[in-house]
PDB file of N, CA and C in Angstrom:
ATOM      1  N   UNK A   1       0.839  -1.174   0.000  1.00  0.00           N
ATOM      2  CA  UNK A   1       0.000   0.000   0.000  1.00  0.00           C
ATOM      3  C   UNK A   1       0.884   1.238   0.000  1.00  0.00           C
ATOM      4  N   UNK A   2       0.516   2.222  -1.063  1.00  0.00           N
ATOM      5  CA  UNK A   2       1.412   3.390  -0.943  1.00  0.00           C
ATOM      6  C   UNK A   2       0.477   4.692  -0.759  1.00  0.00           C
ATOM      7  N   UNK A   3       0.810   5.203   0.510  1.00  0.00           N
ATOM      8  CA  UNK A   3       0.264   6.703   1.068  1.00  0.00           C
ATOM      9  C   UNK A   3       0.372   7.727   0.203  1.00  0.00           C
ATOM     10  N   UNK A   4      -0.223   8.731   0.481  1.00  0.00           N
ATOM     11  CA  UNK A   4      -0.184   9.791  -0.232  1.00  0.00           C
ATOM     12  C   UNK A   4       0.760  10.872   0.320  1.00  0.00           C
ATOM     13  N   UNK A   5       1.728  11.265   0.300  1.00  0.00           N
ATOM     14  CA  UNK A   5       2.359  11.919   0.701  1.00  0.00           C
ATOM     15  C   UNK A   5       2.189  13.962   0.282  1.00  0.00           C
ATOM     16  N   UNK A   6       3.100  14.215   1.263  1.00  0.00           N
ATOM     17  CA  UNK A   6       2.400  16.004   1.034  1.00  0.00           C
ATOM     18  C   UNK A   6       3.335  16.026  -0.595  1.00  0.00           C
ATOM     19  N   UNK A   7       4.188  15.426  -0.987  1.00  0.00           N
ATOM     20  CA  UNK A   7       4.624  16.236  -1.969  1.00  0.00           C
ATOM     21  C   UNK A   7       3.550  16.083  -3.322  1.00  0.00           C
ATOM     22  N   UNK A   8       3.198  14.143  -3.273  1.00  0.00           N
ATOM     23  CA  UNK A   8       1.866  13.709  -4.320  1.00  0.00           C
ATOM     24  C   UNK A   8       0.237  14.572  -3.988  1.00  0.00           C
ATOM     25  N   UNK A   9       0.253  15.005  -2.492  1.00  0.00           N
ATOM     26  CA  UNK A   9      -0.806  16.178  -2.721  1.00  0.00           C
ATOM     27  C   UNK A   9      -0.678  17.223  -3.086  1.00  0.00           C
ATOM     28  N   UNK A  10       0.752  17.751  -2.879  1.00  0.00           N
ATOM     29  CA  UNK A  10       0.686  18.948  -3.467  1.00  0.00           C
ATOM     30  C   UNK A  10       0.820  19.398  -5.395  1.00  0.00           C
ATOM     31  N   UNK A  11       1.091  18.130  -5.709  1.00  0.00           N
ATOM     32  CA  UNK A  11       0.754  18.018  -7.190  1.00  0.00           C
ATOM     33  C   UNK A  11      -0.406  17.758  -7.786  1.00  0.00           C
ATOM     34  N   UNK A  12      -1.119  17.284  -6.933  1.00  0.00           N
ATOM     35  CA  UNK A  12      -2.310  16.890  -7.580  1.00  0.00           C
ATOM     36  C   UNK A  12      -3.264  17.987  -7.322  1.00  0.00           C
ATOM     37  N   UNK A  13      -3.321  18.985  -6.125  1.00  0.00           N
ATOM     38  CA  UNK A  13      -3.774  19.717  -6.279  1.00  0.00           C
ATOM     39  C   UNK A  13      -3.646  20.677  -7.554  1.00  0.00           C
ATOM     40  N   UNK A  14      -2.373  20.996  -7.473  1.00  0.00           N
ATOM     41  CA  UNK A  14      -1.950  21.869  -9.009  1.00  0.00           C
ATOM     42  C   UNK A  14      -2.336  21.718  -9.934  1.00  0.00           C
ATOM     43  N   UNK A  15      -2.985  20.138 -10.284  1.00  0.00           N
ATOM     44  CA  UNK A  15      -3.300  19.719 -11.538  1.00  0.00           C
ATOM     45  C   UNK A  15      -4.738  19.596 -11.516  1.00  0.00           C
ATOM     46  N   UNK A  16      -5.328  20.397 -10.519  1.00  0.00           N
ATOM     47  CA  UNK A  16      -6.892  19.975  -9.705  1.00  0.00           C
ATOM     48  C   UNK A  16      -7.790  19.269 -10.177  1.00  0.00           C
ATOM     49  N   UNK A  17      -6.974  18.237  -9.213  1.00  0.00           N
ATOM     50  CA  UNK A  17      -7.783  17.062  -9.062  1.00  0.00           C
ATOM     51  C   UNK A  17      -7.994  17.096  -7.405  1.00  0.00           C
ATOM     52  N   UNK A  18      -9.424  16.452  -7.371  1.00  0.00           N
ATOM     53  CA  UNK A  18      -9.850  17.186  -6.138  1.00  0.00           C
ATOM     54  C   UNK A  18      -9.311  15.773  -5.226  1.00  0.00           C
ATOM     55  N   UNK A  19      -8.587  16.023  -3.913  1.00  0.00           N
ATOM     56  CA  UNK A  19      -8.256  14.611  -3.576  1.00  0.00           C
ATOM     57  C   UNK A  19      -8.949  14.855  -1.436  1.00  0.00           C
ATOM     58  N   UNK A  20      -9.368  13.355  -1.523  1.00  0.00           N
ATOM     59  CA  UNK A  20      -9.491  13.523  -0.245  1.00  0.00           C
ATOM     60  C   UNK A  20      -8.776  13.806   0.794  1.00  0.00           C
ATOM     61  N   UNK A  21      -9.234  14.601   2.121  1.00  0.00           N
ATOM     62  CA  UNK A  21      -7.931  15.013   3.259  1.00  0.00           C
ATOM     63  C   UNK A  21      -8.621  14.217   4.406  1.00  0.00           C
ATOM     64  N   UNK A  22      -7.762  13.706   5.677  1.00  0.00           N
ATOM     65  CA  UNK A  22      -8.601  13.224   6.634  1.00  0.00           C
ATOM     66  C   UNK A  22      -7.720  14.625   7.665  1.00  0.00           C
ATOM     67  N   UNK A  23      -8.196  15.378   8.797  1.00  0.00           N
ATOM     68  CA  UNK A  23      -7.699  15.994   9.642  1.00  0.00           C
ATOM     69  C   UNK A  23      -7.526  15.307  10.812  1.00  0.00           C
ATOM     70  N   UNK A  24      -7.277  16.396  11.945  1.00  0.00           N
ATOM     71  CA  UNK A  24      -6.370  15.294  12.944  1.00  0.00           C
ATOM     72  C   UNK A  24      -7.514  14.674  14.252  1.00  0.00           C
ATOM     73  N   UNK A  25      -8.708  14.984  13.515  1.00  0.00           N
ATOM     74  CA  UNK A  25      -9.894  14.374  14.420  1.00  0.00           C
ATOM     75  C   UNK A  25     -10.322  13.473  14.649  1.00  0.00           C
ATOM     76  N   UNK A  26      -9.633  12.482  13.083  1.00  0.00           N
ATOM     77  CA  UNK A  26      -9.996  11.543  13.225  1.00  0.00           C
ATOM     78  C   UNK A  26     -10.146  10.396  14.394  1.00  0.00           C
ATOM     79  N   UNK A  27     -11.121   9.529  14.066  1.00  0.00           N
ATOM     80  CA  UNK A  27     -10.831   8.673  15.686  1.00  0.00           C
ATOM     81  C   UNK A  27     -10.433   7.088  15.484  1.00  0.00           C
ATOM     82  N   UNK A  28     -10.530   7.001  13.936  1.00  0.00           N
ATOM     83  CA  UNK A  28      -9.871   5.770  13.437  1.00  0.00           C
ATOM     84  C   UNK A  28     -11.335   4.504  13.322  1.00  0.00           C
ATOM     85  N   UNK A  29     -12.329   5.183  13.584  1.00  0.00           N
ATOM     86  CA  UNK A  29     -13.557   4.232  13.612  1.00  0.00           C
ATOM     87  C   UNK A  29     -13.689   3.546  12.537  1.00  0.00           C
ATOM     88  N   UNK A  30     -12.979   3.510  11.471  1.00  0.00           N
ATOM     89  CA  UNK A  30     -13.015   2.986   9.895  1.00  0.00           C
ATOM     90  C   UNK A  30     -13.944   2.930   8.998  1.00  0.00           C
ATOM     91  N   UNK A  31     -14.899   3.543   9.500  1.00  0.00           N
ATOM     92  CA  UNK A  31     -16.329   3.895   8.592  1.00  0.00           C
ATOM     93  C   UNK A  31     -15.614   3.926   7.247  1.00  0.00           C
ATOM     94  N   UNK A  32     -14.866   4.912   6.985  1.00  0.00           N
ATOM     95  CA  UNK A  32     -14.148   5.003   5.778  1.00  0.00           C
ATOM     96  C   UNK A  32     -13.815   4.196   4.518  1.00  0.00           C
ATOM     97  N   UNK A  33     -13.080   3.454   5.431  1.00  0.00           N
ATOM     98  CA  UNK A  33     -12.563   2.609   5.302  1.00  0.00           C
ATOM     99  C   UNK A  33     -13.356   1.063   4.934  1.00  0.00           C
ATOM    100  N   UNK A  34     -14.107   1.227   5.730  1.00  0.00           N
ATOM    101  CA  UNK A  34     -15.391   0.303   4.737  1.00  0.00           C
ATOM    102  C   UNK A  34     -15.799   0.204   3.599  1.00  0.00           C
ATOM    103  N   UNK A  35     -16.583   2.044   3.608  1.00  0.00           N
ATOM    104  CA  UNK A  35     -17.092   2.243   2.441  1.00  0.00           C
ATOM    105  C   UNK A  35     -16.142   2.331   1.596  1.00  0.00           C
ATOM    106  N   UNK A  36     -14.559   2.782   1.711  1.00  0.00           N
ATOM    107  CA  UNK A  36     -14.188   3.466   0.242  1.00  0.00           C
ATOM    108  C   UNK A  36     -12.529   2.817   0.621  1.00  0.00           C
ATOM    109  N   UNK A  37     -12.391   1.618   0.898  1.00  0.00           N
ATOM    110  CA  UNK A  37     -11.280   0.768   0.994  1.00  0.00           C
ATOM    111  C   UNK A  37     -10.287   1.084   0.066  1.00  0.00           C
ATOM    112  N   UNK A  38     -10.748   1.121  -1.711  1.00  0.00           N
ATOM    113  CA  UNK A  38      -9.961   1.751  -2.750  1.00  0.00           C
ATOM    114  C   UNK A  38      -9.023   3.130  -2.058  1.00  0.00           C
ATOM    115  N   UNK A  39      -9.513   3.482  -1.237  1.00  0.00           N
ATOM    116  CA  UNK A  39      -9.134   5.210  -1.072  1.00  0.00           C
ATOM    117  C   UNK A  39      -8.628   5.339   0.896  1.00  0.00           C
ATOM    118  N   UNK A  40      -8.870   4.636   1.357  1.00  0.00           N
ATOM    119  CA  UNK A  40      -8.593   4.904   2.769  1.00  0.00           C
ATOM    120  C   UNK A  40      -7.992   3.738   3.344  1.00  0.00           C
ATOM    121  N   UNK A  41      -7.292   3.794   3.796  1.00  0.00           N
ATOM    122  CA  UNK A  41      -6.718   2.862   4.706  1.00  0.00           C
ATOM    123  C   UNK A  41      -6.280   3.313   6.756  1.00  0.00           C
ATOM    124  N   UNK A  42      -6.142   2.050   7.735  1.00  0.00           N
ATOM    125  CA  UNK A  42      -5.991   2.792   8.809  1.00  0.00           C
ATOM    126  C   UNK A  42      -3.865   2.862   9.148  1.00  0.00           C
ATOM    127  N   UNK A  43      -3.709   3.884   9.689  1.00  0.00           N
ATOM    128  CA  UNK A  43      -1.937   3.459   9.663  1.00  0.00           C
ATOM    129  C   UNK A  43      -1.967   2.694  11.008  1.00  0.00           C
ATOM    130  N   UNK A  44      -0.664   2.317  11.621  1.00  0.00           N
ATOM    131  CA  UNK A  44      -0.502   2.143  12.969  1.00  0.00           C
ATOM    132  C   UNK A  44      -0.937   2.986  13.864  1.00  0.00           C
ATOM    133  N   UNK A  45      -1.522   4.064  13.857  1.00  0.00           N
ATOM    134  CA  UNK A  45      -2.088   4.473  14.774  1.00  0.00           C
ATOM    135  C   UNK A  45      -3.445   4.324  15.092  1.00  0.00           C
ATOM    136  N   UNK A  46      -3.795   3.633  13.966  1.00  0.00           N
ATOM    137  CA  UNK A  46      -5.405   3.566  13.738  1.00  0.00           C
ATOM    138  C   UNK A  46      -6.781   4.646  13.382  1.00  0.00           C
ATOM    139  N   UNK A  47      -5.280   5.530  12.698  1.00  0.00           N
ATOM    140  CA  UNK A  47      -5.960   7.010  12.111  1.00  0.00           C
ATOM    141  C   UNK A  47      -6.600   6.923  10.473  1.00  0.00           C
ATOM    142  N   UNK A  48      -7.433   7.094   9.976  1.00  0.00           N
ATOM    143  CA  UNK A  48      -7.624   6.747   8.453  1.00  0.00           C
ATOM    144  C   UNK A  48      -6.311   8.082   7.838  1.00  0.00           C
ATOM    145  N   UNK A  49      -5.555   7.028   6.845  1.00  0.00           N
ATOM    146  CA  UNK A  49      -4.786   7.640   5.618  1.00  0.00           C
ATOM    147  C   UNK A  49      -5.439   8.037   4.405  1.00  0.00           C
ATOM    148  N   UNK A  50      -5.351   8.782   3.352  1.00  0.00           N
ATOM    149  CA  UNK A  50      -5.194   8.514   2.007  1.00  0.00           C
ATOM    150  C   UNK A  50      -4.489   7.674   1.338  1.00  0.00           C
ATOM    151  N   UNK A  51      -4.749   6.981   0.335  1.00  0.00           N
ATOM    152  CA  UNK A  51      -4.353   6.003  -0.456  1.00  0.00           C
ATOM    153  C   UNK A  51      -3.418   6.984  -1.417  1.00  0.00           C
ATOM    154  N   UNK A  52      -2.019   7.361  -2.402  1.00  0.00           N
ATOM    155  CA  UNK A  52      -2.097   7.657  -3.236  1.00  0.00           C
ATOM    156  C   UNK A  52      -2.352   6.847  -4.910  1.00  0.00           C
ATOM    157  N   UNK A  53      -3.391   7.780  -5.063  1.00  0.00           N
ATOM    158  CA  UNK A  53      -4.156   7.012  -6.449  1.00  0.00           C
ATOM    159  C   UNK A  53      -4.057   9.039  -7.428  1.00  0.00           C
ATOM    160  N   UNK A  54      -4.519   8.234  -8.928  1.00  0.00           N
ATOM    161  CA  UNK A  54      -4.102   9.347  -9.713  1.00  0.00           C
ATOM    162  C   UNK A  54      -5.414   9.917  -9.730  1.00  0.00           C
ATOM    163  N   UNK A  55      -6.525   9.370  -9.409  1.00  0.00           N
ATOM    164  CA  UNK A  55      -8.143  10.000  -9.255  1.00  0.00           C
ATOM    165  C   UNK A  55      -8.548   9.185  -8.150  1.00  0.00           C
ATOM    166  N   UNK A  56      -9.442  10.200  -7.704  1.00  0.00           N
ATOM    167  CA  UNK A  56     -10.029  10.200  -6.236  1.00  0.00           C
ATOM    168  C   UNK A  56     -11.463  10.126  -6.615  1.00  0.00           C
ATOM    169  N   UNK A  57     -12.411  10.788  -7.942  1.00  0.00           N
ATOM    170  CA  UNK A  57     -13.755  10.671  -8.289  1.00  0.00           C
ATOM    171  C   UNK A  57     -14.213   9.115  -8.706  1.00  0.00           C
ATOM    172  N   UNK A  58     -15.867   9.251  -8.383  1.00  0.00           N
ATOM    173  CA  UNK A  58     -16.487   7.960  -8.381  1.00  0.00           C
ATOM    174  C   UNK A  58     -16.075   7.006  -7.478  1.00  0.00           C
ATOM    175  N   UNK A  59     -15.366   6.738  -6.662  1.00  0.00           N
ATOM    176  CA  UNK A  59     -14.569   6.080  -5.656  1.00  0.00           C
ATOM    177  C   UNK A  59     -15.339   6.104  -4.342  1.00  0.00           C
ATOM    178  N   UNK A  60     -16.754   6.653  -4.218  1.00  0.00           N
ATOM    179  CA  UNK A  60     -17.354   6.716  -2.896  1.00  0.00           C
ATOM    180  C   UNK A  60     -16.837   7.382  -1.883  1.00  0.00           C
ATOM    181  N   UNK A  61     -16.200   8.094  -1.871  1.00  0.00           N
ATOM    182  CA  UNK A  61     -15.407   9.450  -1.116  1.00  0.00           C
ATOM    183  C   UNK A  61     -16.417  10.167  -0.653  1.00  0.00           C
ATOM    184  N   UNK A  62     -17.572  10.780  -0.956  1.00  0.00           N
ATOM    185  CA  UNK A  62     -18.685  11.453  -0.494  1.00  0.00           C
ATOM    186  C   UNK A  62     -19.070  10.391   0.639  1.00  0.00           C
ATOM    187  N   UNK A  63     -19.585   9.483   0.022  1.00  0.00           N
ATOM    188  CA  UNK A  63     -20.449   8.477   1.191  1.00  0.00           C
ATOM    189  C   UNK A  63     -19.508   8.431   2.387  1.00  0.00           C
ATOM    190  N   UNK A  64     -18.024   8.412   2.041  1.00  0.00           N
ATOM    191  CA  UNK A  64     -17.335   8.308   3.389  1.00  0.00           C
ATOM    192  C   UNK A  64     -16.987   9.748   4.180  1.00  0.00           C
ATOM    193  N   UNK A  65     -17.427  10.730   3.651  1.00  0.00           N
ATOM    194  CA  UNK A  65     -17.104  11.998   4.326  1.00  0.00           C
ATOM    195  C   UNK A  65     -18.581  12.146   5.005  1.00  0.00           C
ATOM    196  N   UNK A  66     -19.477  11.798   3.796  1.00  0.00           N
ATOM    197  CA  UNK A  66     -21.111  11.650   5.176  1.00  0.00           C
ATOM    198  C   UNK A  66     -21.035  10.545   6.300  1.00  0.00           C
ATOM    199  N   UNK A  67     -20.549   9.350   6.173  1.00  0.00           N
ATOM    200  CA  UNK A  67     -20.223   8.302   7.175  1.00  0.00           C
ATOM    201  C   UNK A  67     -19.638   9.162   8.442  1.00  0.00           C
ATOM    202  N   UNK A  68     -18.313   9.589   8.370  1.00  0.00           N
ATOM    203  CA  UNK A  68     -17.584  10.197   9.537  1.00  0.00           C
ATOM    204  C   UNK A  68     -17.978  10.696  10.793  1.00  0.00           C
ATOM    205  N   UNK A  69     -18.163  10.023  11.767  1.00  0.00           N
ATOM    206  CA  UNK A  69     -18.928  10.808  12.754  1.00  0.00           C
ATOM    207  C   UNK A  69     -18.207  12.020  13.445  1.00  0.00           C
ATOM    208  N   UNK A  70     -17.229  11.895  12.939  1.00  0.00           N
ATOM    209  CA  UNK A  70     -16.154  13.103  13.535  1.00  0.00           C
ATOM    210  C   UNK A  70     -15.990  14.596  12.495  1.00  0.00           C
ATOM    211  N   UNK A  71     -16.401  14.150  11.316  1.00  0.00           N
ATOM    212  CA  UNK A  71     -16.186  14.859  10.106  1.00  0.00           C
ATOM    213  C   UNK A  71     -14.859  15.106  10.152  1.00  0.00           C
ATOM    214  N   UNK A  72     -13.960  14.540  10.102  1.00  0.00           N
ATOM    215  CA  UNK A  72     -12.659  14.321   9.738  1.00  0.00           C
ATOM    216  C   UNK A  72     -12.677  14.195   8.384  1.00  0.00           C
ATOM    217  N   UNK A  73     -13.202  14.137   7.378  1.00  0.00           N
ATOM    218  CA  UNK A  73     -13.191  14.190   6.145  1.00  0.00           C
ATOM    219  C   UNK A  73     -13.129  14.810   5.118  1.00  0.00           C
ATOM    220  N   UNK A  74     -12.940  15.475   4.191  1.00  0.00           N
ATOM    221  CA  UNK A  74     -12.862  16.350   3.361  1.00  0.00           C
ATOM    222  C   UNK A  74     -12.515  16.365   2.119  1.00  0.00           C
ATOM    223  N   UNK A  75     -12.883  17.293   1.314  1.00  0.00           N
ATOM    224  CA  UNK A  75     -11.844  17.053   0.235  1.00  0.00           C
ATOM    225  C   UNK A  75     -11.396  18.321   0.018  1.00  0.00           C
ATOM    226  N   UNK A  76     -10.034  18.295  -0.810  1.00  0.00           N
ATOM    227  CA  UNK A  76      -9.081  19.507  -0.962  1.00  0.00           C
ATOM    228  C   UNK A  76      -8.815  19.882  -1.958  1.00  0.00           C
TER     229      UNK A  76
END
């Protein structure tokens, strides 16, 4: 599994493509991660990551930012 790192977000923003963010609220409940496995994963801390992928649309990313009970979710 390969993360998304700030330098692959900060390109993809440039090229706007809209990509998901999780903030630091998360509580690791994996709702996310259910719905949109393609796109979220939990690290060792049991915080949801981003996946890096070259598109983030159609991928159920909405359903998992409404899932969030923390709203840790977003997109950027």
């Amino acid at each position: 599994m390969t993360l998304l790192t700030e330098e692959q977000r900060e390109k993809l923003s440039k090229s706007w493509i809209r990509i998901p963010y999780v903030n630091e609220t998360c509580i690791g409940c994996s709702a996310c991660v259910a719905i949109s496995w393609d796109v979220f994963d939990l690290d060792d801390e049991w915080k949801s990551v981003v996946k890096a992928l070259e598109n983030y649309e159609n991928l159920w990313v909405d359903d998992s930012i409404s899932a969030c009970p923390v709203n840790a979710i977003s997109w950027k």
